[in-house]
PDB file of N, CA and C in Angstrom:
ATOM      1  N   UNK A   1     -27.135   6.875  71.982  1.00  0.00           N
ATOM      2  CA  UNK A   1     -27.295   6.531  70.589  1.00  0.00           C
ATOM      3  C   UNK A   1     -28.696   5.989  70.340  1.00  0.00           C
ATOM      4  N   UNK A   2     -29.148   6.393  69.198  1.00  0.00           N
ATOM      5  CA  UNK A   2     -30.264   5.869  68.898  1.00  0.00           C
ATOM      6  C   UNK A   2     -30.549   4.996  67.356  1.00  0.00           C
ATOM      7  N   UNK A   3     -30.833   4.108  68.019  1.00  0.00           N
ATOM      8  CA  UNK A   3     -31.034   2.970  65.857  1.00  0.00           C
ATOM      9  C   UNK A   3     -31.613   3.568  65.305  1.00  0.00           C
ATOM     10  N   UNK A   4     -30.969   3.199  63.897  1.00  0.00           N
ATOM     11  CA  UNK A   4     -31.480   3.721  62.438  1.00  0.00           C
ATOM     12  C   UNK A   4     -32.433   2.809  61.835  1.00  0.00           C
ATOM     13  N   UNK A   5     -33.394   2.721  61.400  1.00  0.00           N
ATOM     14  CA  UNK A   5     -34.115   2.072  60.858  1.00  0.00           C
ATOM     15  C   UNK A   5     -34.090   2.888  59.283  1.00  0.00           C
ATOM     16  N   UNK A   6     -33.748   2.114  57.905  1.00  0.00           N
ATOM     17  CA  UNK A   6     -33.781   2.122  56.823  1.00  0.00           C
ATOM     18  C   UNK A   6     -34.907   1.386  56.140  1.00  0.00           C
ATOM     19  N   UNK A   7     -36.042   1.577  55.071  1.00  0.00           N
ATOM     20  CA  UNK A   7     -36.422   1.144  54.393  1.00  0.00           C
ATOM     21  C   UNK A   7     -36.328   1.161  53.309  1.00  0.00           C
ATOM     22  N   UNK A   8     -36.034   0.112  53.014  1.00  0.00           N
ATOM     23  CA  UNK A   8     -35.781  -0.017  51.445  1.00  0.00           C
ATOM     24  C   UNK A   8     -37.017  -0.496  50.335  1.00  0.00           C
ATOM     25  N   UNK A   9     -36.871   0.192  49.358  1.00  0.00           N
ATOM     26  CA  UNK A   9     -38.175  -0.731  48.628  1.00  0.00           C
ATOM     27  C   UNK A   9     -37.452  -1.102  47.144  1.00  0.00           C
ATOM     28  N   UNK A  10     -37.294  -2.493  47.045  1.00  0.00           N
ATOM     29  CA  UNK A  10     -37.130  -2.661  45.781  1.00  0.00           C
ATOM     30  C   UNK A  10     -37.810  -2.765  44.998  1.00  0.00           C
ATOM     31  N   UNK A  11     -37.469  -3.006  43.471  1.00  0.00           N
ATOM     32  CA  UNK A  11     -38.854  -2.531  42.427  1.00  0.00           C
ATOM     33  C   UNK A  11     -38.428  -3.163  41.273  1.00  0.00           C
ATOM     34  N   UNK A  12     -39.601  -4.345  41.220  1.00  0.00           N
ATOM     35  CA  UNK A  12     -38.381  -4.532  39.390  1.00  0.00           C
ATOM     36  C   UNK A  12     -39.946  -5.049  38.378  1.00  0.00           C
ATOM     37  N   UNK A  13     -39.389  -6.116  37.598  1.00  0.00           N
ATOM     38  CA  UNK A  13     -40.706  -6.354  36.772  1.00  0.00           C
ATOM     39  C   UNK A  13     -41.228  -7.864  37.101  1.00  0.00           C
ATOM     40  N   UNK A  14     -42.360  -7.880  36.675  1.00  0.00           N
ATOM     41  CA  UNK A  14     -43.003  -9.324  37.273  1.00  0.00           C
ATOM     42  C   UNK A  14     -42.153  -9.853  38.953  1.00  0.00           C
ATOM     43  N   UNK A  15     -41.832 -10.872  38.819  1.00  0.00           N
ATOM     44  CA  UNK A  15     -41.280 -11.299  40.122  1.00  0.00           C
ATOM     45  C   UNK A  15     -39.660 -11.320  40.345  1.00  0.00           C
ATOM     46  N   UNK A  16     -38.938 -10.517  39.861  1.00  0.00           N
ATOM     47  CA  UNK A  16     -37.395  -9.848  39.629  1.00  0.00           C
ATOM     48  C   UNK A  16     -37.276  -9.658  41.947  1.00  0.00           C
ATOM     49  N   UNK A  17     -37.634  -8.737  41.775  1.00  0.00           N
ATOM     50  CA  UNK A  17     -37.778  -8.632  43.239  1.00  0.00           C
ATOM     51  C   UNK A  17     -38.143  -9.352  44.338  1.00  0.00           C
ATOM     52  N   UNK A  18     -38.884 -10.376  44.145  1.00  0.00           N
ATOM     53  CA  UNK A  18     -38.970 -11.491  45.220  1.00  0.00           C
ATOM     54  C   UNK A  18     -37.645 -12.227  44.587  1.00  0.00           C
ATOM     55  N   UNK A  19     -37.007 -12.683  43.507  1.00  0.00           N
ATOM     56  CA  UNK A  19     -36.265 -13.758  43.087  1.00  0.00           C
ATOM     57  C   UNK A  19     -35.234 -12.941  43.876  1.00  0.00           C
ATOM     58  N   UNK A  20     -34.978 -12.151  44.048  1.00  0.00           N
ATOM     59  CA  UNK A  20     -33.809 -11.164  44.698  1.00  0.00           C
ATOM     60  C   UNK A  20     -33.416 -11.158  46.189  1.00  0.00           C
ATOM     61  N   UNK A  21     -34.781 -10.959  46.434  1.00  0.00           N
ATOM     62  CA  UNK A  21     -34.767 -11.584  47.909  1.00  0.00           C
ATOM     63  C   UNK A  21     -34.545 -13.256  48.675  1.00  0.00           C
ATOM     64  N   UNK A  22     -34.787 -13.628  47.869  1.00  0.00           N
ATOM     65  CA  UNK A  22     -34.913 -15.034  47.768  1.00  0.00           C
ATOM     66  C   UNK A  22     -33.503 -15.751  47.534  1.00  0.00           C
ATOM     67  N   UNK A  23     -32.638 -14.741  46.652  1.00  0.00           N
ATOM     68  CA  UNK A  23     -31.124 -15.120  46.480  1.00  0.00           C
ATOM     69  C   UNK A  23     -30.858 -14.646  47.556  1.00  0.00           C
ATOM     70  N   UNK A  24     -31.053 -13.512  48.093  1.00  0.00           N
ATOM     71  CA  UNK A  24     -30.587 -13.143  49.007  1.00  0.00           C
ATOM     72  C   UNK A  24     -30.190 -14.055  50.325  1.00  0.00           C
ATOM     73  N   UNK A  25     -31.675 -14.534  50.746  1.00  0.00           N
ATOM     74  CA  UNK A  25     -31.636 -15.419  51.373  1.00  0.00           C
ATOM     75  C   UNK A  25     -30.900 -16.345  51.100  1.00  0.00           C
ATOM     76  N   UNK A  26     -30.865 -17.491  49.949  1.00  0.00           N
ATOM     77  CA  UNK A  26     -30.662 -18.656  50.152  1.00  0.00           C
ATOM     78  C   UNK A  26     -28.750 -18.816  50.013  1.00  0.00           C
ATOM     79  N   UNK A  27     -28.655 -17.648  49.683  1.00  0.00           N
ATOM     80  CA  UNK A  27     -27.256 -17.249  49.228  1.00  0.00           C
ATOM     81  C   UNK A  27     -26.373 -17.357  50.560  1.00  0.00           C
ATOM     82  N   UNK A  28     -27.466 -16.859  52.054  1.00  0.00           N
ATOM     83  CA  UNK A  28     -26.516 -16.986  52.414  1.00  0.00           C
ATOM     84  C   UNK A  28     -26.184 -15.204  53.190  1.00  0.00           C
ATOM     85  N   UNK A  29     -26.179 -14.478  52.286  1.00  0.00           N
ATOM     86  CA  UNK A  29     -25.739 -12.941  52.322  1.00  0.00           C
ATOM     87  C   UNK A  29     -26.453 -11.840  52.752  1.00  0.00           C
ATOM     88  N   UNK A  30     -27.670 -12.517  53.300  1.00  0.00           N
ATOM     89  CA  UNK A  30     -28.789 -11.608  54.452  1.00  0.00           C
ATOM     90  C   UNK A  30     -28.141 -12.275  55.622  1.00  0.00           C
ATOM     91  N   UNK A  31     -27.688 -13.529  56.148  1.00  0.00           N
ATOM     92  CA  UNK A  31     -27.470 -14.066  57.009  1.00  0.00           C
ATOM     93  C   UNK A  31     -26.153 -13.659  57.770  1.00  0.00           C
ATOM     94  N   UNK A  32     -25.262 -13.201  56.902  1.00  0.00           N
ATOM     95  CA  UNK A  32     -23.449 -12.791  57.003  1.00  0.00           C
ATOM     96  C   UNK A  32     -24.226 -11.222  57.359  1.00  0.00           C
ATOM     97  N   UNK A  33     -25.518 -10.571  56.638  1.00  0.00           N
ATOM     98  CA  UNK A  33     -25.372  -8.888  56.969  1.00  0.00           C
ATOM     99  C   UNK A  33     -26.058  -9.788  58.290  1.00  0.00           C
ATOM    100  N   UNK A  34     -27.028 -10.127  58.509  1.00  0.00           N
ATOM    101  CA  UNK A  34     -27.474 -10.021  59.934  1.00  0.00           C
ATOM    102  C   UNK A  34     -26.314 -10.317  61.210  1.00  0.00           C
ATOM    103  N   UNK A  35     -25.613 -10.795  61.046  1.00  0.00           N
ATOM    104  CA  UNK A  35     -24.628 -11.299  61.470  1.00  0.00           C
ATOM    105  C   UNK A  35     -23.326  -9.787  61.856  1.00  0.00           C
ATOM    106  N   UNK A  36     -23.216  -9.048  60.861  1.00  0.00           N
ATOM    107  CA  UNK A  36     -22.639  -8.228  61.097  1.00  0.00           C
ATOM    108  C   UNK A  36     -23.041  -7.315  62.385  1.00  0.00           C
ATOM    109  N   UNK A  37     -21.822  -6.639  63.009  1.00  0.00           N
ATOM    110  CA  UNK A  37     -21.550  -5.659  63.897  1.00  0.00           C
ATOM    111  C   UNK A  37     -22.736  -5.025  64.233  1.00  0.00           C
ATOM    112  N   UNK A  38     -23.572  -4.702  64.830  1.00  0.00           N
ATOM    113  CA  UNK A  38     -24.570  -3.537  64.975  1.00  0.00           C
ATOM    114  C   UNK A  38     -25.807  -3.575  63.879  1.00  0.00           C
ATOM    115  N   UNK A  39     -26.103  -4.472  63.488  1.00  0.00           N
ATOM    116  CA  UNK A  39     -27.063  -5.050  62.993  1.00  0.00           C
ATOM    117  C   UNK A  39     -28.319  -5.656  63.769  1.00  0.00           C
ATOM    118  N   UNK A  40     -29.073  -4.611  63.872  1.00  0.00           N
ATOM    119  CA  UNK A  40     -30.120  -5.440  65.087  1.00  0.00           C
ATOM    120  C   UNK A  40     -31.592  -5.851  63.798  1.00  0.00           C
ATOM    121  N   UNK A  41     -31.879  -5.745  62.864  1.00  0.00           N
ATOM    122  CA  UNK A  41     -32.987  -6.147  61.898  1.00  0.00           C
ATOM    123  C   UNK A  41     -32.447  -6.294  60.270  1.00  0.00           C
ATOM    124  N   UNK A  42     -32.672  -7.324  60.238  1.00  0.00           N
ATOM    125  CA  UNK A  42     -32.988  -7.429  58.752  1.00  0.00           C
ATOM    126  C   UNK A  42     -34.046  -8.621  57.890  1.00  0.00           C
ATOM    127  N   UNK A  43     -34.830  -8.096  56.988  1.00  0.00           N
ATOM    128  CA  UNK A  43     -35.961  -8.648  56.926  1.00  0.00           C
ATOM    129  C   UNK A  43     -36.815  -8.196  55.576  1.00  0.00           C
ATOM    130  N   UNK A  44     -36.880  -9.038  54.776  1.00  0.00           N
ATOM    131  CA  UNK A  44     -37.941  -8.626  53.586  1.00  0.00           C
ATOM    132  C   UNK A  44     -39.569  -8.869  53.964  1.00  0.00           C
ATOM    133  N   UNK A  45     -39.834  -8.039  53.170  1.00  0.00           N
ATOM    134  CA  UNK A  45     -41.142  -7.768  53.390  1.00  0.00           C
ATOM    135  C   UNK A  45     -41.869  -8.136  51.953  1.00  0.00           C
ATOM    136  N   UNK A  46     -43.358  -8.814  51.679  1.00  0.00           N
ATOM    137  CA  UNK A  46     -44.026  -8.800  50.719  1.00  0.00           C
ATOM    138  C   UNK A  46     -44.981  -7.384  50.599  1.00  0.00           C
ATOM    139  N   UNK A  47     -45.431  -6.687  50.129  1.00  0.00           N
ATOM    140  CA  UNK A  47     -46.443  -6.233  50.135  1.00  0.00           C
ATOM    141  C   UNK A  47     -47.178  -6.307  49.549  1.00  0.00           C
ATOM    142  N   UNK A  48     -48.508  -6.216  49.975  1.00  0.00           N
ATOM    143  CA  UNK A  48     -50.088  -6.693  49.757  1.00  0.00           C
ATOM    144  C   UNK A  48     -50.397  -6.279  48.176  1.00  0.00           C
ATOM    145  N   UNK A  49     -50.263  -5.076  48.453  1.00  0.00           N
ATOM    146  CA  UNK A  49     -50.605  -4.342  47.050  1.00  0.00           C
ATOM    147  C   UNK A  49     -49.661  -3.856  45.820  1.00  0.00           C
ATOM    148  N   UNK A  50     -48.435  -4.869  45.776  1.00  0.00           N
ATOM    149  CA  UNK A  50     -47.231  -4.444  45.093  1.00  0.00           C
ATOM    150  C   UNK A  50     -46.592  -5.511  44.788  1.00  0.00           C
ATOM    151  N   UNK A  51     -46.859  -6.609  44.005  1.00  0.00           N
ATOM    152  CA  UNK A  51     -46.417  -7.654  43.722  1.00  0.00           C
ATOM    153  C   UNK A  51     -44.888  -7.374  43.120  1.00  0.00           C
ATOM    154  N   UNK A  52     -44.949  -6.501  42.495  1.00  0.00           N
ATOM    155  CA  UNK A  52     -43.206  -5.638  41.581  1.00  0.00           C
ATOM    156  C   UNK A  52     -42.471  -5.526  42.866  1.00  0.00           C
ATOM    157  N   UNK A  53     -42.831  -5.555  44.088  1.00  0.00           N
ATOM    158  CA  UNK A  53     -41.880  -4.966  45.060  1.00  0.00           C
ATOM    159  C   UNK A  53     -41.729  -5.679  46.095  1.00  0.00           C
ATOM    160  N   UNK A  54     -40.284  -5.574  47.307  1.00  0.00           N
ATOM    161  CA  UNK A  54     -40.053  -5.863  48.312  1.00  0.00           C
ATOM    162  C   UNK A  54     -39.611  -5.530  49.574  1.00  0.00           C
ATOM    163  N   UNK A  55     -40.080  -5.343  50.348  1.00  0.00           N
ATOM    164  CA  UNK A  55     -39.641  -4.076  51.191  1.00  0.00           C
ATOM    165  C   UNK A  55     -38.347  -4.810  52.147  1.00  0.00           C
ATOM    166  N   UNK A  56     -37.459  -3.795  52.469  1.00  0.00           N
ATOM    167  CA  UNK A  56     -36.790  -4.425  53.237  1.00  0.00           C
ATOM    168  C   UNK A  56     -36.630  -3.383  54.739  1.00  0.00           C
ATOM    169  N   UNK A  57     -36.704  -4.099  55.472  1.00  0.00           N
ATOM    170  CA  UNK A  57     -36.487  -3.299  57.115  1.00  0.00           C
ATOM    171  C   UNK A  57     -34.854  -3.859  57.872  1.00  0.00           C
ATOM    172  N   UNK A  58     -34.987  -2.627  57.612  1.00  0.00           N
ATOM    173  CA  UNK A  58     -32.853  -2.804  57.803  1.00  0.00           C
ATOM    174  C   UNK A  58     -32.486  -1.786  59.040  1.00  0.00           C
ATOM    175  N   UNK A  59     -32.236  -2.343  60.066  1.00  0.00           N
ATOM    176  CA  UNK A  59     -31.887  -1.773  61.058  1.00  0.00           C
ATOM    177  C   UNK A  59     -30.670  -1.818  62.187  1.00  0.00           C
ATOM    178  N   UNK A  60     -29.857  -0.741  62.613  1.00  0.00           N
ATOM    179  CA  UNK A  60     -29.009  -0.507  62.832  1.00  0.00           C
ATOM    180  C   UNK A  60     -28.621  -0.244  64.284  1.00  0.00           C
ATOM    181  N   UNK A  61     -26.867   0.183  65.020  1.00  0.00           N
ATOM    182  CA  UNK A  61     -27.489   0.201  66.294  1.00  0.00           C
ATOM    183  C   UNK A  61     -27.012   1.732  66.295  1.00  0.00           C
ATOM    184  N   UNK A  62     -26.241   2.328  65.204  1.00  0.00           N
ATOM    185  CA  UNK A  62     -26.180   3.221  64.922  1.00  0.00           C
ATOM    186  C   UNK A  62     -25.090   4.120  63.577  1.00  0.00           C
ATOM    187  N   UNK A  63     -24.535   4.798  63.162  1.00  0.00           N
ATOM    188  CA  UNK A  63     -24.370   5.180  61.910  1.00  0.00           C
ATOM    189  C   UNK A  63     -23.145   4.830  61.853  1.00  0.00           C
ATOM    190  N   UNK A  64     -22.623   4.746  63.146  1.00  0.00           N
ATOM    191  CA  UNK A  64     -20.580   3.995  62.546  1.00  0.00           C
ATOM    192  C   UNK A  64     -21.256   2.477  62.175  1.00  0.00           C
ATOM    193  N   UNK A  65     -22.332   1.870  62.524  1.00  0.00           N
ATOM    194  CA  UNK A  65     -22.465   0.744  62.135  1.00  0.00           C
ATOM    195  C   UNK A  65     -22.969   0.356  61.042  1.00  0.00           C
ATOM    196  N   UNK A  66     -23.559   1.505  60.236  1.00  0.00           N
ATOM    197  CA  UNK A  66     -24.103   1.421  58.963  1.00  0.00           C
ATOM    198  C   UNK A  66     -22.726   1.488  57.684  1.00  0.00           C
ATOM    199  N   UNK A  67     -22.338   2.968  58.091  1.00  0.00           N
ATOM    200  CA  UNK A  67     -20.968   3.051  57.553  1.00  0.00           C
ATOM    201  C   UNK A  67     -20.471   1.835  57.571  1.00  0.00           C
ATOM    202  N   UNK A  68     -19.552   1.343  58.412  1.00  0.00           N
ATOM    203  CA  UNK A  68     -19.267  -0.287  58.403  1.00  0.00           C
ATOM    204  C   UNK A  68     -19.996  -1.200  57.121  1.00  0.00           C
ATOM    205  N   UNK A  69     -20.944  -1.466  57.517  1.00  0.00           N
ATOM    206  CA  UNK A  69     -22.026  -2.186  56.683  1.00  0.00           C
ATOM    207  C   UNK A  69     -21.912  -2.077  55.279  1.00  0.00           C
ATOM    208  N   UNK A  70     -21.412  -0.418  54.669  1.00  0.00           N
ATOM    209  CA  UNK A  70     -21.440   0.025  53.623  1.00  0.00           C
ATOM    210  C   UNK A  70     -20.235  -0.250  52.718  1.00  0.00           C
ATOM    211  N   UNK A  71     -18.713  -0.242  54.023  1.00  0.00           N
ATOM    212  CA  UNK A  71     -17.708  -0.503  53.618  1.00  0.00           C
ATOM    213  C   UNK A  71     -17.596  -2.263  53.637  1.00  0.00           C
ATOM    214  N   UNK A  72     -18.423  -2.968  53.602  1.00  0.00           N
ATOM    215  CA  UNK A  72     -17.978  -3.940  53.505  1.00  0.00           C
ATOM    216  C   UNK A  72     -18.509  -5.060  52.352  1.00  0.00           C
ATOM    217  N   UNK A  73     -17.638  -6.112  51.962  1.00  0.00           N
ATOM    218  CA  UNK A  73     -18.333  -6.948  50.678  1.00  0.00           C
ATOM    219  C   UNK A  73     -19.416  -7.433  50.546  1.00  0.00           C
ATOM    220  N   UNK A  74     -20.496  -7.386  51.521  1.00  0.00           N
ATOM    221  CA  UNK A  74     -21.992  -7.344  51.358  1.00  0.00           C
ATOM    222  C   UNK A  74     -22.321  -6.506  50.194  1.00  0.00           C
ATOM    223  N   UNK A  75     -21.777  -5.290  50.400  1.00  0.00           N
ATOM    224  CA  UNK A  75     -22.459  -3.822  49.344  1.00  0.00           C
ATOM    225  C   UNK A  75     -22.217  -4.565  47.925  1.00  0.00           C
ATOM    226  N   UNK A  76     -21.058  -5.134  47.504  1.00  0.00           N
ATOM    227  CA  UNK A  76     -20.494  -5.205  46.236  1.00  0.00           C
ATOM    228  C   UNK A  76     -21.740  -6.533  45.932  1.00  0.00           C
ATOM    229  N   UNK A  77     -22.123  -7.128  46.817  1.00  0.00           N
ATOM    230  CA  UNK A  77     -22.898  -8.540  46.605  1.00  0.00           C
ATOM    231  C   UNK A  77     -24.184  -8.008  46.264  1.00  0.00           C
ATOM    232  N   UNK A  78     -24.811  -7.253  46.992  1.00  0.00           N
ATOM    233  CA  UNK A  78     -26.167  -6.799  47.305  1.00  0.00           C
ATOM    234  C   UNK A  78     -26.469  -5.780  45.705  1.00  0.00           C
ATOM    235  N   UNK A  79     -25.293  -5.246  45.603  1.00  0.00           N
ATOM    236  CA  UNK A  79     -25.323  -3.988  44.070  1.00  0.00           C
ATOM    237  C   UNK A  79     -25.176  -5.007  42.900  1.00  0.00           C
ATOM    238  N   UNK A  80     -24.601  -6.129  42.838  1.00  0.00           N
ATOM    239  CA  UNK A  80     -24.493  -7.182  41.555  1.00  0.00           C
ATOM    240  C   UNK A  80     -25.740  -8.061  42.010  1.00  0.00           C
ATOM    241  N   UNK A  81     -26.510  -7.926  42.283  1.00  0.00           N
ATOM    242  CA  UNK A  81     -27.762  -8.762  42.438  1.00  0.00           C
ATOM    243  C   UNK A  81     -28.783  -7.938  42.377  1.00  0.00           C
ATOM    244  N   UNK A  82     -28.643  -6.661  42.822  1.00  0.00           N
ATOM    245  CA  UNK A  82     -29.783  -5.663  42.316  1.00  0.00           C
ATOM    246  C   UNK A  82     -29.603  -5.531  40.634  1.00  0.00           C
ATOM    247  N   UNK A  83     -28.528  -5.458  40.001  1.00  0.00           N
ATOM    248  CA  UNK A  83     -28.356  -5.545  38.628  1.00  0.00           C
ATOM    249  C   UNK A  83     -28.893  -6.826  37.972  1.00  0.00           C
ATOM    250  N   UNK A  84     -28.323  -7.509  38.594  1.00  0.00           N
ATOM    251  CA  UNK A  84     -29.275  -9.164  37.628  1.00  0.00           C
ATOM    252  C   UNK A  84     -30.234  -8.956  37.754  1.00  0.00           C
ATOM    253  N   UNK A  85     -31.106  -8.731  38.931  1.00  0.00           N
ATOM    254  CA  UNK A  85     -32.241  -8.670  38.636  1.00  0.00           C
ATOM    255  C   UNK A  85     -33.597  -7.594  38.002  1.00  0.00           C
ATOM    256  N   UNK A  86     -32.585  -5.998  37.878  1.00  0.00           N
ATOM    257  CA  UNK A  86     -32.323  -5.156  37.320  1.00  0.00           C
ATOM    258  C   UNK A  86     -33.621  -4.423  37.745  1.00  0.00           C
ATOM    259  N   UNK A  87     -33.335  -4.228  39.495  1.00  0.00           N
ATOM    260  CA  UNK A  87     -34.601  -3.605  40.511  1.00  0.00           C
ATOM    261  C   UNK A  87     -34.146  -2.226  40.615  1.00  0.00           C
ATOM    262  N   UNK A  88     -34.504  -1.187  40.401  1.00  0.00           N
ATOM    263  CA  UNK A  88     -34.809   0.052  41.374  1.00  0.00           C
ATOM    264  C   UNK A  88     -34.939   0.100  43.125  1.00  0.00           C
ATOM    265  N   UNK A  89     -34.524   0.747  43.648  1.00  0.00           N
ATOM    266  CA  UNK A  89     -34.494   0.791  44.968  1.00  0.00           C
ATOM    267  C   UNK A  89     -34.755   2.544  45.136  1.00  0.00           C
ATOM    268  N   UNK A  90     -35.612   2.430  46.534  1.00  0.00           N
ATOM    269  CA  UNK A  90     -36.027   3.619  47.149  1.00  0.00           C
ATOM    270  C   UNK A  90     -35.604   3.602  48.398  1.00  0.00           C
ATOM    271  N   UNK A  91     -35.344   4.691  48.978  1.00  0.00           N
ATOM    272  CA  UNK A  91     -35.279   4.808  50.628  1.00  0.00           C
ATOM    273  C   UNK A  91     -35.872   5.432  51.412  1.00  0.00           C
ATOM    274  N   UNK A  92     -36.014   4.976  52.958  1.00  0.00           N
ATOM    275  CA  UNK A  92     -37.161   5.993  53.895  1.00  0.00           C
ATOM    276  C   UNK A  92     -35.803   5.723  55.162  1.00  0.00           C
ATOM    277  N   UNK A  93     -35.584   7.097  55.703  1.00  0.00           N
ATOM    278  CA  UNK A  93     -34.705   6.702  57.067  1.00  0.00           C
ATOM    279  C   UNK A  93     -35.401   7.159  58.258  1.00  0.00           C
ATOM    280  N   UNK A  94     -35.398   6.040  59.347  1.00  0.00           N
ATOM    281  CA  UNK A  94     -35.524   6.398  60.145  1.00  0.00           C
ATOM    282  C   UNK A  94     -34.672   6.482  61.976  1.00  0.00           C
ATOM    283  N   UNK A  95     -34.829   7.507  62.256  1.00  0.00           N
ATOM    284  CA  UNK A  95     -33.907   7.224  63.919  1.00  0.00           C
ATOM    285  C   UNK A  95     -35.383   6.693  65.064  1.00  0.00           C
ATOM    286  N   UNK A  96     -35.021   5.867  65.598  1.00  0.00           N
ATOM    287  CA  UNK A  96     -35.671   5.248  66.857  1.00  0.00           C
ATOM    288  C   UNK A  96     -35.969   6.242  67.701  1.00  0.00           C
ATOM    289  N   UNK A  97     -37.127   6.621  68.681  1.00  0.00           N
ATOM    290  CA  UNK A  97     -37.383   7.074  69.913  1.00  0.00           C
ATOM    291  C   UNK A  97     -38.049   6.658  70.861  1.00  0.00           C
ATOM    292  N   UNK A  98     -38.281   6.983  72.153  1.00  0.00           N
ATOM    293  CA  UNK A  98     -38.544   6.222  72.899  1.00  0.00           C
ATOM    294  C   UNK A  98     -40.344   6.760  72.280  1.00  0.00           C
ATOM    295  N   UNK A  99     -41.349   5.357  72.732  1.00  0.00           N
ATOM    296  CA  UNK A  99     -42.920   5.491  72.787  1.00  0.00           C
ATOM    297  C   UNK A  99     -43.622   6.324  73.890  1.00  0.00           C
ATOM    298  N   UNK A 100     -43.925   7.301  73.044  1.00  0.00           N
ATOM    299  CA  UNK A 100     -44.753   8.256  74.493  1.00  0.00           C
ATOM    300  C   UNK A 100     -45.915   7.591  74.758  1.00  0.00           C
ATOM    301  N   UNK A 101     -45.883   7.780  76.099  1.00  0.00           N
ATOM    302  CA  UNK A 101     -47.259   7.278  76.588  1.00  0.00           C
ATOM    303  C   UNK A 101     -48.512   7.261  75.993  1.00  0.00           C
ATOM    304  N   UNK A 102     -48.397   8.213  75.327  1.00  0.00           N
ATOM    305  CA  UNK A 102     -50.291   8.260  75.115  1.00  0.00           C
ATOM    306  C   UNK A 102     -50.609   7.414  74.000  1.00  0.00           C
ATOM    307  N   UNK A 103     -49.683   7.001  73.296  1.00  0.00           N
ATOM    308  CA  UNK A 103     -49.191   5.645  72.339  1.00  0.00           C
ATOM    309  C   UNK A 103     -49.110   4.087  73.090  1.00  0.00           C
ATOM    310  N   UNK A 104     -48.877   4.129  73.896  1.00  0.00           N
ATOM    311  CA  UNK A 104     -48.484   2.770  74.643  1.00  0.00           C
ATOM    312  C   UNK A 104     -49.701   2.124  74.682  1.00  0.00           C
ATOM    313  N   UNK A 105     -50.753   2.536  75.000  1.00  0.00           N
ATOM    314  CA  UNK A 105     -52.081   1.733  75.083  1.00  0.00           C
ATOM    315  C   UNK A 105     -52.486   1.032  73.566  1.00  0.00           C
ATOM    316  N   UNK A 106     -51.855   1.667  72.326  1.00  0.00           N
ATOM    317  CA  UNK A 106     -51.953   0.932  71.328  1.00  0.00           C
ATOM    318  C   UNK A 106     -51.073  -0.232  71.221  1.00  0.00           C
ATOM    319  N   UNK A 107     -50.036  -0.325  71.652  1.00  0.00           N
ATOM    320  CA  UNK A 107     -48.783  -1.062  71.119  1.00  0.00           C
ATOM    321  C   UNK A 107     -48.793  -2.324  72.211  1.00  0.00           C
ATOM    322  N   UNK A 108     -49.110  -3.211  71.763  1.00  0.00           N
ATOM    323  CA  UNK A 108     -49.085  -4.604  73.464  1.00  0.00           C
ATOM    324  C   UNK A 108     -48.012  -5.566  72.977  1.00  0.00           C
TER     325      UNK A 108
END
């Protein structure tokens, strides 16, 4: 099996999207997903050049564990808080592989 790595980018107006993350956090309900089954990352991101946005790196140990993730009352929490704060979301998926060598000399 190989992890899924998901990126998410949320998107809202002025600072909608950090306040989101920020519930997220303090709520409590990044802590219960990290916590869940096959959950090896979860983590917001600022970016430099995108004050409207927040990236999130959401990672998995594989797709029965996402499924899971999906079926459970996180989703219903995470979808009524993307509405209050009334963000857009994008996605990028990715599967894990091992680092070929000729890469390794970058990565320490």
């Amino acid at each position: 099996m190989k992890p899924i790595t998901v990126l998410l980018r949320y998107k809202g107006t002025g600072d909608a999207a950090r306040r989101f993350a920020e519930e997220m956090e303090s709520s409590g309900t990044a802590a219960l997903i990290r916590a869940e089954e096959g959950n090896l990352r979860y983590e917001y991101f600022l970016p430099m050049n995108d004050p409207e946005s927040v990236l999130l790196v959401d990672s998995w140990r594989d797709q029965t564990a996402i499924d899971a993730h999906h079926a459970s009352p996180m989703m219903a929490k995470i979808l009524e808080l993307r509405e209050k704060y009334g963000l857009t979301v994008t996605a990028e998926r990715y599967v894990s592989d091992e680092l070929p060598e000729r890469d390794a000399g970058y990565i320490c």
